[in-house]
Each structure stands twice: as structure tokens, then as C-alpha cells.
PDB file of N, CA and C in Angstrom:
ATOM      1  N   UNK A   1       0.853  -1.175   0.000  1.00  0.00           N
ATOM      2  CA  UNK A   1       0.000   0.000   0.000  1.00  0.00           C
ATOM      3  C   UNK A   1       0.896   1.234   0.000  1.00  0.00           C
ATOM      4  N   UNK A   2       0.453   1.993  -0.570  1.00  0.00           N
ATOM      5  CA  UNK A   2       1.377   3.306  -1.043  1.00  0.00           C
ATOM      6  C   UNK A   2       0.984   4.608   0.374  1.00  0.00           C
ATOM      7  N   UNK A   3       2.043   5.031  -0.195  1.00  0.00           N
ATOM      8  CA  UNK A   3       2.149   6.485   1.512  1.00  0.00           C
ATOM      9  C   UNK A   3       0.105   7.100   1.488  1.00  0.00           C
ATOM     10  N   UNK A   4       0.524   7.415   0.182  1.00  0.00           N
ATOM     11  CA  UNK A   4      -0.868   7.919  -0.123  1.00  0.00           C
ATOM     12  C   UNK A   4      -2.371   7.247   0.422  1.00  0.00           C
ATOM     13  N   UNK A   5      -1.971   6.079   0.124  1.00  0.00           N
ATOM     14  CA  UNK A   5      -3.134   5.247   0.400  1.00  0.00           C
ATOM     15  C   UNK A   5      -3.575   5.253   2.102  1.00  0.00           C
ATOM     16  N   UNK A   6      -2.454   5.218   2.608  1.00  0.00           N
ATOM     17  CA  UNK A   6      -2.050   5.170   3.966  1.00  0.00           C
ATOM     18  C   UNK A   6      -3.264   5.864   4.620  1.00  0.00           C
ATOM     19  N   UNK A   7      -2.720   7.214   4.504  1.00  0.00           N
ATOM     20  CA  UNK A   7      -3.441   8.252   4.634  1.00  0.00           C
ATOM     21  C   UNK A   7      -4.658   8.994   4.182  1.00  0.00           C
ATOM     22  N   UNK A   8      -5.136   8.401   3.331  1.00  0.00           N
ATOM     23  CA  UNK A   8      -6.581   8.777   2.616  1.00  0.00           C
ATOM     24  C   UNK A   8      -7.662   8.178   3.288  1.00  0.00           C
ATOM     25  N   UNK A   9      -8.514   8.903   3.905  1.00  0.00           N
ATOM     26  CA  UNK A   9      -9.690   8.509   4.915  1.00  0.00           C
ATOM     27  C   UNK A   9     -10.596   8.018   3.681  1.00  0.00           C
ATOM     28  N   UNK A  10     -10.927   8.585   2.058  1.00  0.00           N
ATOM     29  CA  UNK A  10     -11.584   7.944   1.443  1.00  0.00           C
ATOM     30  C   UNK A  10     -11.767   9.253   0.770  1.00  0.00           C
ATOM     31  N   UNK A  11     -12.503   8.839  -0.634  1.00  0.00           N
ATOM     32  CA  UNK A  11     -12.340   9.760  -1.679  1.00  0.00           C
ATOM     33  C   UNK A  11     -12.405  11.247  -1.450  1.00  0.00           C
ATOM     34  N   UNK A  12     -12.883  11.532  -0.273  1.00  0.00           N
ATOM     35  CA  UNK A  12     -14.076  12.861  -0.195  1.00  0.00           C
ATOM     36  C   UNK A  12     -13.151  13.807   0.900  1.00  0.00           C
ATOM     37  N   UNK A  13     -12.045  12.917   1.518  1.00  0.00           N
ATOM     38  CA  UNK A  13     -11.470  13.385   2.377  1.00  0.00           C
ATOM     39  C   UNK A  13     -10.825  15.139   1.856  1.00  0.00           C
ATOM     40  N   UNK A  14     -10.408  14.649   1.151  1.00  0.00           N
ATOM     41  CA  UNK A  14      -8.836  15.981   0.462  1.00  0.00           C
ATOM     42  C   UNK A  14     -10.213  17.226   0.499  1.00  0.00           C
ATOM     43  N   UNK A  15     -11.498  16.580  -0.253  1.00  0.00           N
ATOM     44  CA  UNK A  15     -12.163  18.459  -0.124  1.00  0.00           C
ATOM     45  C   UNK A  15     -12.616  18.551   0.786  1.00  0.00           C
ATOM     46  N   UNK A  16     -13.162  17.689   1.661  1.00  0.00           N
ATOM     47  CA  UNK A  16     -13.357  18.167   3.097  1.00  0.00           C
ATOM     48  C   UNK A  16     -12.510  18.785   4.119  1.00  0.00           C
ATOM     49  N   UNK A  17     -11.397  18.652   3.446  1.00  0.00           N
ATOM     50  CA  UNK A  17     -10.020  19.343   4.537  1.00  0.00           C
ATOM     51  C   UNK A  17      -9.968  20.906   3.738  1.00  0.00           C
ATOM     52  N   UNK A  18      -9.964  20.575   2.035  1.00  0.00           N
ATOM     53  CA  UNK A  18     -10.001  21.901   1.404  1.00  0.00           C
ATOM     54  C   UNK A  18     -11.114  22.519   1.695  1.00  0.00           C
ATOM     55  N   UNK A  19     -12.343  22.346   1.907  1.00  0.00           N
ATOM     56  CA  UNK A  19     -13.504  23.139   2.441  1.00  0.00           C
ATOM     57  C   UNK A  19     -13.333  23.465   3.769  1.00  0.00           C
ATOM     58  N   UNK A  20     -12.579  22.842   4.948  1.00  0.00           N
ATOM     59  CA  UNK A  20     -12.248  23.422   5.833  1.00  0.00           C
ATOM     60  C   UNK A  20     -11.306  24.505   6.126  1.00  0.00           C
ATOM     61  N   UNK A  21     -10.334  24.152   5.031  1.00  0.00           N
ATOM     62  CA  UNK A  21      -9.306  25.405   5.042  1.00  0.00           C
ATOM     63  C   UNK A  21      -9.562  26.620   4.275  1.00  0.00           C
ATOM     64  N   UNK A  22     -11.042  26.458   3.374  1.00  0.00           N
ATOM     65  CA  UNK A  22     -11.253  27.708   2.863  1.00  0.00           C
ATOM     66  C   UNK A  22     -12.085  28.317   3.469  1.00  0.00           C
ATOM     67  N   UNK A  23     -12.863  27.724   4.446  1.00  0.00           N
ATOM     68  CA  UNK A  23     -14.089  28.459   5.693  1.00  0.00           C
ATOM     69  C   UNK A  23     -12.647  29.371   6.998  1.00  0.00           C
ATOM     70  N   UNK A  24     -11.848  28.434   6.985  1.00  0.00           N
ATOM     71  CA  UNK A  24     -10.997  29.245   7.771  1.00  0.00           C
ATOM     72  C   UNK A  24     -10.531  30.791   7.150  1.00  0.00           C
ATOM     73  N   UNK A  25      -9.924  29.998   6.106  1.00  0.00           N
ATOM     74  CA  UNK A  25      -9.534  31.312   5.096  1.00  0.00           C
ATOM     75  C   UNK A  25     -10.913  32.402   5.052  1.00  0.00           C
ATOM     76  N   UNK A  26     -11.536  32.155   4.632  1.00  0.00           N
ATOM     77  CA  UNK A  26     -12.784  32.876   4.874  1.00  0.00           C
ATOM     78  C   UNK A  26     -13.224  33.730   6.348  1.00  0.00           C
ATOM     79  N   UNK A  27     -13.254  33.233   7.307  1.00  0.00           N
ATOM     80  CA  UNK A  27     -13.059  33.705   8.184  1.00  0.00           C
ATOM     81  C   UNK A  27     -12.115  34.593   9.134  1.00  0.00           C
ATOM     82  N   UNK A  28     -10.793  34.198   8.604  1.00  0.00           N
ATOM     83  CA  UNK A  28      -9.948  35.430   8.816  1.00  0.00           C
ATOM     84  C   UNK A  28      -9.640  36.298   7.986  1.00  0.00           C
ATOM     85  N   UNK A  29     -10.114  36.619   6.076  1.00  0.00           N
ATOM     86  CA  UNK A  29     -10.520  37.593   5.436  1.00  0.00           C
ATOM     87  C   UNK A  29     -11.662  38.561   6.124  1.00  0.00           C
ATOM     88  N   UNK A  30     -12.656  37.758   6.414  1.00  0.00           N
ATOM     89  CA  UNK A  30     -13.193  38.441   7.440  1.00  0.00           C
ATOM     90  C   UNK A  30     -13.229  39.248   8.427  1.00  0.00           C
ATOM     91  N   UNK A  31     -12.280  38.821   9.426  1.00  0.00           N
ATOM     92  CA  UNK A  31     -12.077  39.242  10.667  1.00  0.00           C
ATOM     93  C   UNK A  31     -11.271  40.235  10.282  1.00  0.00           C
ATOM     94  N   UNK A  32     -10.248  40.006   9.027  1.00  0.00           N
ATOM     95  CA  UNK A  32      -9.698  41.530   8.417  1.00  0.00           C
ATOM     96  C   UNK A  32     -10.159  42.308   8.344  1.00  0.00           C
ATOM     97  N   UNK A  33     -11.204  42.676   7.348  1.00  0.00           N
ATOM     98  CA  UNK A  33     -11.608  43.405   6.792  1.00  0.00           C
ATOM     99  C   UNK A  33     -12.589  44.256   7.969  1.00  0.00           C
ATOM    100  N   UNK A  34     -13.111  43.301   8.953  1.00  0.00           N
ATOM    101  CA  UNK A  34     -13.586  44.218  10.307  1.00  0.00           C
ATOM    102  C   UNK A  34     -12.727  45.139  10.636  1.00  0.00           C
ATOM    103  N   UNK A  35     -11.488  44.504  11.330  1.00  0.00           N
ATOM    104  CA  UNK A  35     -10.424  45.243  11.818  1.00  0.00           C
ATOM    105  C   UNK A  35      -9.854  46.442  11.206  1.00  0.00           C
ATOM    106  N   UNK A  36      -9.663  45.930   9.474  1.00  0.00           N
ATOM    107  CA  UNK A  36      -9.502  47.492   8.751  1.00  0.00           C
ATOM    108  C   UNK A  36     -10.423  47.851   8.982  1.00  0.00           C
ATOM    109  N   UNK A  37     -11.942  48.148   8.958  1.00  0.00           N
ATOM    110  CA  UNK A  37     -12.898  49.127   9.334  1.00  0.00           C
ATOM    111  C   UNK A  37     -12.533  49.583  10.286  1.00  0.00           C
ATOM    112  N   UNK A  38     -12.417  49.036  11.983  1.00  0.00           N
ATOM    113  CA  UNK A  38     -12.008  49.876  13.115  1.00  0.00           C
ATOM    114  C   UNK A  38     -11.229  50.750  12.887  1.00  0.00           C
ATOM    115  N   UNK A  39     -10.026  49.883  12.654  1.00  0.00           N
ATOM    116  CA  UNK A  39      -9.036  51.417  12.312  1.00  0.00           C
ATOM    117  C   UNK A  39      -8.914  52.121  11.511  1.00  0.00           C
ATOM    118  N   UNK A  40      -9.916  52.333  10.268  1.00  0.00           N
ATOM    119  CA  UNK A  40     -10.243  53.482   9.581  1.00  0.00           C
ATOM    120  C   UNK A  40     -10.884  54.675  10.223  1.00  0.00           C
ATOM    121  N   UNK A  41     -12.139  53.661  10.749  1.00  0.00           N
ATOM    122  CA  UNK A  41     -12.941  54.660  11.689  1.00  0.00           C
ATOM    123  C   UNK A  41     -12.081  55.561  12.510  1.00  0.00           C
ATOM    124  N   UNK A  42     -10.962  54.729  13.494  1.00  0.00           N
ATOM    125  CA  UNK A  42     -10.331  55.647  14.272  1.00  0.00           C
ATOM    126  C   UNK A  42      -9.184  56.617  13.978  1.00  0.00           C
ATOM    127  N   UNK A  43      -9.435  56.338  13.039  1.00  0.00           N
ATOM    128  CA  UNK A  43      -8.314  56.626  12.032  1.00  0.00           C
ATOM    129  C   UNK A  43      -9.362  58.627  11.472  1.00  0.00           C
ATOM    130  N   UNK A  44      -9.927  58.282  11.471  1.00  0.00           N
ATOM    131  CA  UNK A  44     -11.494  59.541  11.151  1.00  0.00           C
ATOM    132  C   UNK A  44     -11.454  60.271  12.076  1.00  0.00           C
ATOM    133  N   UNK A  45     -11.337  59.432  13.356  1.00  0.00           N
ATOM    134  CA  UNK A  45     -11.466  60.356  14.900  1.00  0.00           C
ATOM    135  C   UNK A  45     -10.810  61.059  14.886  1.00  0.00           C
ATOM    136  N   UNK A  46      -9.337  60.835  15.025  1.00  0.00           N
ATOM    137  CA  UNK A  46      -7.883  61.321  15.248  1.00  0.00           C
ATOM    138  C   UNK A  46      -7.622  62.213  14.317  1.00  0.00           C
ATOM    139  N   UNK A  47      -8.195  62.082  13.322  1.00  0.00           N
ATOM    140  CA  UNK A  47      -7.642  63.390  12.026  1.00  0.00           C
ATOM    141  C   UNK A  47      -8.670  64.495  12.723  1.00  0.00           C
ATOM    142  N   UNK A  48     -10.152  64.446  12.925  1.00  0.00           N
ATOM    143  CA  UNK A  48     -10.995  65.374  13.440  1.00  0.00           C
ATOM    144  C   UNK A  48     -10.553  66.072  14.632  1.00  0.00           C
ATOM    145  N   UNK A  49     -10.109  65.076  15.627  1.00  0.00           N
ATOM    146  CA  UNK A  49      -9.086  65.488  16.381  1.00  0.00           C
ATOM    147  C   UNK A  49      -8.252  66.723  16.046  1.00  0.00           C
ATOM    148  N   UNK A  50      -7.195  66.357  15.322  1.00  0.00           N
ATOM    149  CA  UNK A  50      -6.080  66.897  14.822  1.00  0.00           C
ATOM    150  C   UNK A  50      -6.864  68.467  14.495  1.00  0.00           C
ATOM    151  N   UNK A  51      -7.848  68.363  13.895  1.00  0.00           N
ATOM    152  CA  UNK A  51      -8.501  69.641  12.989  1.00  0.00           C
ATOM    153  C   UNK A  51      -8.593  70.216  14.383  1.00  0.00           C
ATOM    154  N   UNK A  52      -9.853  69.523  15.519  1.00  0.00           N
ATOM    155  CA  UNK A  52     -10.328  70.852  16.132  1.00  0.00           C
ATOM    156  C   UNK A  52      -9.219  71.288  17.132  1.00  0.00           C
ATOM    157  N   UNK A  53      -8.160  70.244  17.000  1.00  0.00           N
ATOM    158  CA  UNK A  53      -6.755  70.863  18.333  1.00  0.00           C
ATOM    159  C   UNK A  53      -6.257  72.392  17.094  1.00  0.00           C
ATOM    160  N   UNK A  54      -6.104  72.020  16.092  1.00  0.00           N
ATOM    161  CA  UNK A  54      -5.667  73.048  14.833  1.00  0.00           C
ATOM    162  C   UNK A  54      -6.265  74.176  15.153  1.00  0.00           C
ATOM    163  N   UNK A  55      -8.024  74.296  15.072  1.00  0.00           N
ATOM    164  CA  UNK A  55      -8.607  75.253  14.793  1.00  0.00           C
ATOM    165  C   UNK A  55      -8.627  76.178  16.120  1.00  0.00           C
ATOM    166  N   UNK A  56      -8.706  75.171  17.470  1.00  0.00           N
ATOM    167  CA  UNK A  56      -8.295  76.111  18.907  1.00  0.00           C
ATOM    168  C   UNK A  56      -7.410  76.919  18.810  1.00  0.00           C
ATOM    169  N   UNK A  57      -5.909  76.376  18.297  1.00  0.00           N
ATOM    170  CA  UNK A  57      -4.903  76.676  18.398  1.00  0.00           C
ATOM    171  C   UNK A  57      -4.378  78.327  17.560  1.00  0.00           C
ATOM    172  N   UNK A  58      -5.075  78.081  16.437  1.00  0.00           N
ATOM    173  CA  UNK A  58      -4.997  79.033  15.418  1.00  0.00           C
ATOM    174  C   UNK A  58      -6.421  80.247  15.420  1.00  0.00           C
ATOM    175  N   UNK A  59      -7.510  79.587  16.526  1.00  0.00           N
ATOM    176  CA  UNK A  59      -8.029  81.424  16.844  1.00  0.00           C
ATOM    177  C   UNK A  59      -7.666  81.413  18.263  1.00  0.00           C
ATOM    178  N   UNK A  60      -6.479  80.725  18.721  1.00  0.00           N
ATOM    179  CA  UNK A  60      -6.108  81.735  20.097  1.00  0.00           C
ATOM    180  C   UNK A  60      -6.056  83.336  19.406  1.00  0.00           C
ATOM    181  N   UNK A  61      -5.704  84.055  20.766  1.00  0.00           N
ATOM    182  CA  UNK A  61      -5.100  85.637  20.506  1.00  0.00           C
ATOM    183  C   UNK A  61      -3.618  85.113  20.359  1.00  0.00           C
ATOM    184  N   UNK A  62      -3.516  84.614  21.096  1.00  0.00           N
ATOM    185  CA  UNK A  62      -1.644  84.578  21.294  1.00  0.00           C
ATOM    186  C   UNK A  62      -1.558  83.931  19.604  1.00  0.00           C
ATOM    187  N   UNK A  63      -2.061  83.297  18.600  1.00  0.00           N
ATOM    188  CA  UNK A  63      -1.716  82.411  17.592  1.00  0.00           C
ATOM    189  C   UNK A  63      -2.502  83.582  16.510  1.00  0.00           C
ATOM    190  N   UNK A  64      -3.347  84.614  17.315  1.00  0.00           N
ATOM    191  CA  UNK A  64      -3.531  85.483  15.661  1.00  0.00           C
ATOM    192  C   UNK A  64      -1.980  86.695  15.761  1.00  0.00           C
ATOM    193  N   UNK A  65      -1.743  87.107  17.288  1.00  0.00           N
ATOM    194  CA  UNK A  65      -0.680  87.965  17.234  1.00  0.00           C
ATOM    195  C   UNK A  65       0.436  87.682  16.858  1.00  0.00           C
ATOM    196  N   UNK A  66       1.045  86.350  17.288  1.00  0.00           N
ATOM    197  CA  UNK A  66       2.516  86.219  16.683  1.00  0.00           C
ATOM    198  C   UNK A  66       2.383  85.978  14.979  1.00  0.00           C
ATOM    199  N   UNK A  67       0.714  86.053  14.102  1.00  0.00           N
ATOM    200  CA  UNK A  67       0.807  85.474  12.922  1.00  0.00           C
ATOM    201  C   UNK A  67       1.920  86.385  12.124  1.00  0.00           C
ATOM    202  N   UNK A  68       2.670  87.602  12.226  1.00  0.00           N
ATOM    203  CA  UNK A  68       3.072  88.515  11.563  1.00  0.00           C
ATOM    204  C   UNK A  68       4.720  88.012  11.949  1.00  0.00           C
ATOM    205  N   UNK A  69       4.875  87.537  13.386  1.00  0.00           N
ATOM    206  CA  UNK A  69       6.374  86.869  13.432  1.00  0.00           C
ATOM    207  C   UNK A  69       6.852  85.847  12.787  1.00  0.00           C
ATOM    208  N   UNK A  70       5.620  84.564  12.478  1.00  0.00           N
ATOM    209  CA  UNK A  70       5.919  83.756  11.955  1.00  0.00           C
ATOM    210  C   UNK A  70       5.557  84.138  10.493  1.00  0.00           C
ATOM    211  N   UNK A  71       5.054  84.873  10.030  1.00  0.00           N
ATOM    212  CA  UNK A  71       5.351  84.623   8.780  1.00  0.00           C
ATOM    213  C   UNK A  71       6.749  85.175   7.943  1.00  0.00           C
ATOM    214  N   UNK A  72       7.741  86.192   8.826  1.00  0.00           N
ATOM    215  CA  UNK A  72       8.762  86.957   8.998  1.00  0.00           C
ATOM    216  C   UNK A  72       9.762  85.839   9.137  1.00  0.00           C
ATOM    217  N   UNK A  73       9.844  84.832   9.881  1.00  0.00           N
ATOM    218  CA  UNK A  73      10.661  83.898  10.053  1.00  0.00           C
ATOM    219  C   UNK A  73      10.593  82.831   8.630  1.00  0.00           C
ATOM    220  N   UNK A  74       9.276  82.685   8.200  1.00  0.00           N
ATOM    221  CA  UNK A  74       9.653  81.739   6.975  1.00  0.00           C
ATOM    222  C   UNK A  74       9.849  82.963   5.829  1.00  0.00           C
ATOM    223  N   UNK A  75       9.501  84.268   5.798  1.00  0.00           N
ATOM    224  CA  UNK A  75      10.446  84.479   4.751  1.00  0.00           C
ATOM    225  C   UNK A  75      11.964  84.916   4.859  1.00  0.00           C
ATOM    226  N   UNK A  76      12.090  84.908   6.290  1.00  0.00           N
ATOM    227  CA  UNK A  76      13.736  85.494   6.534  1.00  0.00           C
ATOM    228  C   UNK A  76      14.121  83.487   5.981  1.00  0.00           C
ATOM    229  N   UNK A  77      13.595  82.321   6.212  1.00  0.00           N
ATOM    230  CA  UNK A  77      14.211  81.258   5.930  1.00  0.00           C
ATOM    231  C   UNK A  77      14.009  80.932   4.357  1.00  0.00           C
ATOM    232  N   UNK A  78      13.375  81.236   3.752  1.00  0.00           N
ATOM    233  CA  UNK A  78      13.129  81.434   2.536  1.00  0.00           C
ATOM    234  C   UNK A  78      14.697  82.019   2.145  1.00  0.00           C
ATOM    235  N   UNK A  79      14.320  83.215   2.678  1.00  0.00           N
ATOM    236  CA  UNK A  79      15.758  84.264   1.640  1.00  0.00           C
ATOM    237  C   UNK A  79      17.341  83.349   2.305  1.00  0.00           C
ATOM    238  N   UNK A  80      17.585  82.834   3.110  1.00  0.00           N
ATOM    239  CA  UNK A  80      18.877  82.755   3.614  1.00  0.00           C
ATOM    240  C   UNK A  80      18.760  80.969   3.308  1.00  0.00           C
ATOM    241  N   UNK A  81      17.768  80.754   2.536  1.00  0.00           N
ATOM    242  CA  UNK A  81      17.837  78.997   1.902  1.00  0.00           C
ATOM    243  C   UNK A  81      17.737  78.004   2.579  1.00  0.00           C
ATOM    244  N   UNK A  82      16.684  77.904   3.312  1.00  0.00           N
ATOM    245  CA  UNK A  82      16.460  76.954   4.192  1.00  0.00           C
ATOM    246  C   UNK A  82      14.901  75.953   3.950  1.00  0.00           C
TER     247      UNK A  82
END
């Protein structure tokens, strides 16, 4: 009896193991594609985030008054090549 034979539960075996390994496969495509959703979503938060820390930041007083220093500094870095 050959290795093969050995081991063959009977004709039906090989796709029943391949139908098991493609429900698996299936299931952790799955569980991917959840997971990329979460972290897109949070991924949404954190940029909105980012905006309204931005938009505080930029109508302080202190962030409209220095606007005339900083823009003096990128063109003094502008002219001296930076």
C-alpha cells in the first residue's frame, strides 16, 4: 500500500479538509476586513481630532498675534535657503 493510500480517509477526504481550510480562510478575510474598518474609523477620529486641536490653536489671541512673526521667520528662511 502506497504512503498515499495510507493516509486517505476515502475519496471525499482531500475536499473536506479543502472546504475546511477555505471556511478558515474565509473567516480570517473576514475578521480583516472588520479590523480594517475599526481602524479606519479611528483613524477619522484622530484626524478630526487633529482639525479641532488646529482650529483652537490658530483662533487663540496669542496664535492670531505672533501670525506677523511667523510669517517673517519663513520668509527670513526662505531668503537665507532653508
Amino acid at each position: 500500500m502506497s504512503v498515499g493510500a495510507q493516509t486517505s480517509g476515502g475519496p471525499g477526504e482531500a475536499e473536506a479538509i479543502e472546504a475546511r481550510h477555505r471556511a478558515e480562510l474565509d473567516e480570517l478575510r473576514e475578521e480583516f476586513h472588520r479590523e480594517l474598518g475599526r481602524r479606519a474609523f479611528r483613524i477619522g477620529e484622530l484626524e478630526q481630532e487633529i482639525i479641532e486641536v488646529a482650529q483652537t490653536y490658530e483662533g487663540s489671541l496669542s496664535w492670531r498675534l505672533t501670525r506677523p512673526v511667523r510669517a517673517w521667520r519663513t520668509v527670513l528662511a526662505r531668503l537665507r535657503g532653508r
